[in-house]
Structure formats: C-alpha cells, structure tokens
Protein backbone atom coordinates (compact mmCIF):
# COMPACT_ATOMS: atom_id res chain seq x y z
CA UNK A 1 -6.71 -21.11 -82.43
CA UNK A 2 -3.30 -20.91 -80.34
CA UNK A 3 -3.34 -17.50 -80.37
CA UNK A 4 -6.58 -16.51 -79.28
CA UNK A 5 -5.66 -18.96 -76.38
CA UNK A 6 -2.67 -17.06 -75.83
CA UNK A 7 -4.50 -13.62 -75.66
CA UNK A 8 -6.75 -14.78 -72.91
CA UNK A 9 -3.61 -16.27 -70.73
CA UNK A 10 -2.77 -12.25 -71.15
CA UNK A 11 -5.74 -11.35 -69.85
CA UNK A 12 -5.74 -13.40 -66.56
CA UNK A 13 -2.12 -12.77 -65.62
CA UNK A 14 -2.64 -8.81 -66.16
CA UNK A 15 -5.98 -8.57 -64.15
CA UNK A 16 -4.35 -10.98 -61.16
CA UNK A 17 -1.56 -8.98 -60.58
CA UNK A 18 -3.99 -5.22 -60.94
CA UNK A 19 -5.37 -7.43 -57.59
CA UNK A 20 -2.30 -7.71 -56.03
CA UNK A 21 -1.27 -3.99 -56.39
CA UNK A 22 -4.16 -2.45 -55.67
CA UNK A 23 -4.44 -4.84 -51.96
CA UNK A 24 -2.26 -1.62 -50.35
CA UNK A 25 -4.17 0.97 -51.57
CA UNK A 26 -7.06 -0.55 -49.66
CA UNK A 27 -5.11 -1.38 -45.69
CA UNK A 28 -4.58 2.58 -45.89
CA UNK A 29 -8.03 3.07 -44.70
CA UNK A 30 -7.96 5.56 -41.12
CA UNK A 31 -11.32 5.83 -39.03
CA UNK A 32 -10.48 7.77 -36.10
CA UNK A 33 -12.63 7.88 -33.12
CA UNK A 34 -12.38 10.74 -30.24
CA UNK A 35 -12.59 10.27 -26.59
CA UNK A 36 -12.17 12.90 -23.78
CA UNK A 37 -11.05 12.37 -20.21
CA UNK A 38 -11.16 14.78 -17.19
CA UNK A 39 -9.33 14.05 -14.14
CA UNK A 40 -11.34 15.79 -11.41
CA UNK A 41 -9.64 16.03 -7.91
CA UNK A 42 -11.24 14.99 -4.64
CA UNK A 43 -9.91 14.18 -0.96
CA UNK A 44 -8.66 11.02 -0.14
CA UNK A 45 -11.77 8.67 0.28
CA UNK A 46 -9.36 6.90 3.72
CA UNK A 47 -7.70 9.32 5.62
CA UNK A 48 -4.95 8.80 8.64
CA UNK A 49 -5.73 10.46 11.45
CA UNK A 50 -3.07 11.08 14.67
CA UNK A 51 -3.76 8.32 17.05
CA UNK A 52 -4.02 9.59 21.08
CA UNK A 53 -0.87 7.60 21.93
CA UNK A 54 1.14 9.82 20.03
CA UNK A 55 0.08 12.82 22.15
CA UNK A 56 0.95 10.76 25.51
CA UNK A 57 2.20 13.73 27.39
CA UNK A 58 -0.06 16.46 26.19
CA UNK A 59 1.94 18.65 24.64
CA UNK A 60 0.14 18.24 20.86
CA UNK A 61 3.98 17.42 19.59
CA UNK A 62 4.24 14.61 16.97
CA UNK A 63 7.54 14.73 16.40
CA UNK A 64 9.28 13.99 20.19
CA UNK A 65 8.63 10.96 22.61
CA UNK A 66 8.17 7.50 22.89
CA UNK A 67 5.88 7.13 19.81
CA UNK A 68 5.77 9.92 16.95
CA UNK A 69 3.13 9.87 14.27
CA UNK A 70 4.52 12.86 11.28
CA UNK A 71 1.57 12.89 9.14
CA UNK A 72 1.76 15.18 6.03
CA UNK A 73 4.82 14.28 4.42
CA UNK A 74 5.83 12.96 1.04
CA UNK A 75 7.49 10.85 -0.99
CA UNK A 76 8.27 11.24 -4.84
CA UNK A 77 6.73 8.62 -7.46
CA UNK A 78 10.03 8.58 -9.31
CA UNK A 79 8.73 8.85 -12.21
CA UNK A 80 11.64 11.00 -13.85
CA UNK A 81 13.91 7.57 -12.97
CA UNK A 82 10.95 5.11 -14.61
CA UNK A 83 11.68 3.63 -18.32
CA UNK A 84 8.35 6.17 -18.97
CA UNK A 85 8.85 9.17 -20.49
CA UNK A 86 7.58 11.12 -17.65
CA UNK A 87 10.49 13.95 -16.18
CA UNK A 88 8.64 15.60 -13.80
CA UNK A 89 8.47 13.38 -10.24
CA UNK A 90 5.20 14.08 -8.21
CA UNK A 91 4.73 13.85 -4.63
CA UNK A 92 2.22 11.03 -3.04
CA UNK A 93 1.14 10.99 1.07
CA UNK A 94 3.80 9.39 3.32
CA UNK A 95 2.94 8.97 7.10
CA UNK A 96 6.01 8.06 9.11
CA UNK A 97 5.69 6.01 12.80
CA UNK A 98 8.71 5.79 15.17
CA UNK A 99 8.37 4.10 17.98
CA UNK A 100 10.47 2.87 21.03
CA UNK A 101 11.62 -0.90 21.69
CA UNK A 102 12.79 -0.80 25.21
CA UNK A 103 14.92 -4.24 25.58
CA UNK A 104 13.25 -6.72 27.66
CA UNK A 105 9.67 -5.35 27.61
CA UNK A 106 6.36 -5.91 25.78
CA UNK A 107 5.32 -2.33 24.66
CA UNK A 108 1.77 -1.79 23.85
CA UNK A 109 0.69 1.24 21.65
CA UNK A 110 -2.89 1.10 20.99
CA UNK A 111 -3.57 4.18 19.38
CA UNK A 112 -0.95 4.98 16.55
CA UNK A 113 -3.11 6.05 13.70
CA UNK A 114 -6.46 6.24 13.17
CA UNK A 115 -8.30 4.97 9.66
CA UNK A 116 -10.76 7.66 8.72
CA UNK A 117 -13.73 7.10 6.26
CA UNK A 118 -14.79 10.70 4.91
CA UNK A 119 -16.93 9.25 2.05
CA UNK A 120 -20.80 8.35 2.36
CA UNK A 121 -19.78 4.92 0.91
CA UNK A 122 -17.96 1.40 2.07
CA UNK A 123 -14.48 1.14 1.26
CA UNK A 124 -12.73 -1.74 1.65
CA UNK A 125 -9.26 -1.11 3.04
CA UNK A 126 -6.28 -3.55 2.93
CA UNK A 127 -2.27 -2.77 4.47
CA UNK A 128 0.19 -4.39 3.03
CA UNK A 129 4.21 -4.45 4.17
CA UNK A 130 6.14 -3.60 0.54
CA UNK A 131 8.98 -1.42 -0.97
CA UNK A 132 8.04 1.75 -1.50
CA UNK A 133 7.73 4.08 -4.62
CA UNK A 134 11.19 5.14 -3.74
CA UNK A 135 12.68 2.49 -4.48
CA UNK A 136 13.25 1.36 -0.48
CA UNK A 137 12.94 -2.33 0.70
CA UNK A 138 9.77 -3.42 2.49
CA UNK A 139 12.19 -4.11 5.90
CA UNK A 140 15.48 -2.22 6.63
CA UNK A 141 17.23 -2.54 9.59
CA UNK A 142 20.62 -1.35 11.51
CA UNK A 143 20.50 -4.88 14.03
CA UNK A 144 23.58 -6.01 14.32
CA UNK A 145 22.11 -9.07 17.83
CA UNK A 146 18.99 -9.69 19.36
CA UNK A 147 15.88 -10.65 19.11
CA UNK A 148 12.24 -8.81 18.69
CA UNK A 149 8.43 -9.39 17.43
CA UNK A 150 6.61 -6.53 15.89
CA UNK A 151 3.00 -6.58 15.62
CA UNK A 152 0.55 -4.60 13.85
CA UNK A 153 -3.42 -4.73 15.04
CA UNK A 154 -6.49 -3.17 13.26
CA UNK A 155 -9.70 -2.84 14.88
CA UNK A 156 -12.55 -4.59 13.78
CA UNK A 157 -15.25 -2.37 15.45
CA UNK A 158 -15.76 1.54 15.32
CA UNK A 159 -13.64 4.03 16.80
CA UNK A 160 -15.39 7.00 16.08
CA UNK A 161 -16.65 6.91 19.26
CA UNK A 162 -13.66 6.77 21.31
CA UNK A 163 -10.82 4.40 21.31
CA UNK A 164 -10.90 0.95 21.48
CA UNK A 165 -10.81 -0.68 24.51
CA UNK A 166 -9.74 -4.03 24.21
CA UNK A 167 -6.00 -4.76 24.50
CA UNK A 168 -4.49 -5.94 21.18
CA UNK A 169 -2.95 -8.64 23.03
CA UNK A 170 0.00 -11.32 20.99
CA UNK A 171 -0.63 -13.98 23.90
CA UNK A 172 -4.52 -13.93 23.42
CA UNK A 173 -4.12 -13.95 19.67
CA UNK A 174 -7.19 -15.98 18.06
CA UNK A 175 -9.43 -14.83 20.85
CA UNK A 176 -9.50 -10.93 20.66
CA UNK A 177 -12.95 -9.37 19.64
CA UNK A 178 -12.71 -5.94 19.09
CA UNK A 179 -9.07 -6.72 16.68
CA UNK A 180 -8.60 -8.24 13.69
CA UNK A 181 -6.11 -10.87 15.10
CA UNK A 182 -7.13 -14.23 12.63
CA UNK A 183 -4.92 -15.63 9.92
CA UNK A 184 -5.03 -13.39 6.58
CA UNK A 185 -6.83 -11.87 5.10
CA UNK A 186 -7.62 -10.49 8.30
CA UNK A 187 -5.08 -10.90 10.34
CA UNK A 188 -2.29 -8.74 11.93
CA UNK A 189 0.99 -8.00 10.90
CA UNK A 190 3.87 -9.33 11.89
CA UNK A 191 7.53 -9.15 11.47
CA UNK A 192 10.35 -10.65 13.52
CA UNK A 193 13.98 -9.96 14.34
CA UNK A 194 15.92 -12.91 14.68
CA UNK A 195 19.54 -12.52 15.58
CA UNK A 196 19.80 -9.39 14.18
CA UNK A 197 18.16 -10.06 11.36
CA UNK A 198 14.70 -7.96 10.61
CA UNK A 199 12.20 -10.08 8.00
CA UNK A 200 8.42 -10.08 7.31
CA UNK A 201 6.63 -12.93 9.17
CA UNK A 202 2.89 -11.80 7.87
CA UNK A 203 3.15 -8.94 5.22
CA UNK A 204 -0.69 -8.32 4.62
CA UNK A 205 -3.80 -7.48 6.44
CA UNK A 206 -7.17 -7.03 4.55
CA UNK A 207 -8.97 -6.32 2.76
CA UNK A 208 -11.19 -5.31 5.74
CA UNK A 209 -14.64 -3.01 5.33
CA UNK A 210 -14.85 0.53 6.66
CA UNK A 211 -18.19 1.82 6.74
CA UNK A 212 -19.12 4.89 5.69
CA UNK A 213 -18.41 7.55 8.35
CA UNK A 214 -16.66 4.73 10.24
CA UNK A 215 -12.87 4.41 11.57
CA UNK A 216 -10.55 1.78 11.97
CA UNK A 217 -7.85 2.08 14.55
CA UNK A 218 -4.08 0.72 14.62
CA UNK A 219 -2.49 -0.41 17.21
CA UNK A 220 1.65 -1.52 17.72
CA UNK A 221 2.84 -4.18 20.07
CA UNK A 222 6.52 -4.79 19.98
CA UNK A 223 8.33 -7.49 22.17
CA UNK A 224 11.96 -5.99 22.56
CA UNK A 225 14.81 -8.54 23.46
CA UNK A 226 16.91 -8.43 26.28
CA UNK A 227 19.63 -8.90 24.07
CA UNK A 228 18.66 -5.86 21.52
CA UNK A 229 21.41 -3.55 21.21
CA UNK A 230 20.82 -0.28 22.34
CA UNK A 231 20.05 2.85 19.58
CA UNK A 232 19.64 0.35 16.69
CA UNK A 233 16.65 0.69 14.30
CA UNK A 234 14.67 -1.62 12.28
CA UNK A 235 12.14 0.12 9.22
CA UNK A 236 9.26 -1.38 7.77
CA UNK A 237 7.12 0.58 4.84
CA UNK A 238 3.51 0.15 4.68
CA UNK A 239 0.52 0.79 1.52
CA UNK A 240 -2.64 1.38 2.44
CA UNK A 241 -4.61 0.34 -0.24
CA UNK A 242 -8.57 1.83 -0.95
CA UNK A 243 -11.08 0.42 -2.81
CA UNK A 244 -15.08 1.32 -3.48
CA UNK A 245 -16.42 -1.78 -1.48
C-alpha cells in the first residue's frame, strides 16, 4: 500500500511542474496588426496677411520704417538638438513685427497683420505669448530704465471688407466693439516694462472664431516712456494656434 501511494505523489509533482514549463512556450504568442498612414500636404488653414500700416508710405517695402511686417521667414524645430532621434531640423513659418516706441507718446498701429481664413470651414484661432521652438524666451529685452505698455488688439468683426475702423483704444478698454478688449479668453495682450524690466502682463488671447472666408485683424498700441532710453529693444514671440472649430 505505501508504495502505490508513493507512485501517485510521482505523478502529481511530474505533471505540475510539465505546467510550469510549458507557461513560456505559451506568452510567445505574436498577432500583428497593419496600419498605414499618409501625410497629405495642404496650405495653412490661417494665413497672415501684411497689414496696410506696414506699407504707410507707399513704397510696398516691409522691411524699412516705422512698423515692418517680414512675412515668409523661418525658424528651425530643433529637432536634431531634441532627446528624439530625429537629425534632420525642419523649418516652420515665422512672421517677424518691429515696430517703433517713440518716448513719451501713445503709438497706435491698427493694421499690423491680418488673420486670413482660406478654408470653407470655422477655425477657431487663439495667440498666445511663449518661447519659441528655438529655444528663445517668450520676452527678451535690451532695457536698461524706463517705463512702457504694449498692447496687442484682435478684431472681433470682419475685415475682409476693409479695415477696421474703430480705434483699439487702452483708455476705452471694456467698451470697444469692433476689438476683442475683455478679460481672457478674449482679451488683448499685454506686456509691460517696468523700470527696465520687460514681463508678460496678459500672455493669451483666444480662442476666438474665424469664419470661413473671414479675417481677423491685429492691431499694436504701445505707450513709450519719457524715460525709455533711446535705441533699446524689447522682443516678445507669439503662436498662433489653429483649430477645426
């Protein structure tokens, strides 16, 4: 009798560990599944046109004067410095503004760049004040004294058919009707210089709707300091951000 019970104790151990070995044969198991994407390329569904202000004397030159609006440059995505392993960098759409602070004067430019929908939908459309792909802070500046306020206005009605005519006016802020000039989301932006110091006072406006067809105008005001030092600069770098609305 004990050793037919010892026989089947055999048994038991031997088939339990047969379980245990053959547990890695089954996780080995591959089911693959196949998926193909195509990355078809289209125009920009927003578009930034050259604002009138920018061609103040007539002579169709973006690049000289008070205000300059340099569309159709670049700036690299870095991604040859990203942890990725991308090497090759590719270059993205990078509008650049300059624009005169004369010291003691309120400067109104209310046609800097123009907001262009080419689609045949809604898109709604927000700018934000943030580094840059670059690398480059949201605000740089060269101030060494003074004080300034900066502000940035987008139209709340049409411009397709000519320019806006309502001033985008700081001292009749909350009151304007043909700006966006509310807290955020739709609000302007703002950003200050305070003794020398340039800094993001609003950083976001949006997101806003522009209808299909439709444009959106932008407009600067800039309250230069008496006690702004002459030929210093201030930079602030601006996304425009697009999506179906």
């Amino acid at each position: 009798m004990k050793a037919k019970r010892s026989r089947k104790s055999t048994l038991l151990i031997a088939l339990a560990l047969l379980m245990i070995f053959a547990t890695p044969v089954a996780a080995a198991i591959l089911v693959q599944n196949f998926t193909q994407s195509t990355v078809v390329v289209e125009d920009p569904p927003i578009i930034k046109q050259q604002g009138a202000d920018a061609n103040y004397d007539g002579d169709n030159d973006d690049t000289t004067g008070y205000i300059r609006v340099n569309l159709g440059q670049t700036i690299s995505n870095n991604d040859s410095g990203l942890s990725t392993p991308g090497t090759h960098d590719t270059n993205l759409s990078h509008e650049e503004i300059t624009f005169s602070c004369f010291q003691g004067d309120r400067t109104y430019y209310t046609d800097v760049i123009q907001l262009t929908n080419t689609t045949s939908e809604d898109w709604d459309v927000t700018l934000t004040v943030e580094p840059d792909l670059a690398g480059n802070a949201a605000v740089t500046d060269t101030f060494t004294a003074g004080n300034a306020d900066i502000w940035l206005f987008t139209s709340s009605i049409d411009s397709t058919g000519g320019a806006v005519t309502e001033m985008p006016n700081p001292s009749l802020y909350g009151s304007l009707t043909q700006w966006y000039n509310s807290a955020a989301p739709n609000g302007t932006i703002q950003l200050e210089v305070v003794n020398g110091a340039l800094s993001v006072v609003q950083a976001t406006t949006g997101p806003f709707t522009i209808p299909a067809s439709q444009q959106r105008q932008l407009a600067l005001v800039v309250d230069c300091g008496a006690d702004m030092v002459d030929t210093e600069t201030g930079t602030f770098r601006m996304t425009v951000a697009t999506s179906p609305h």
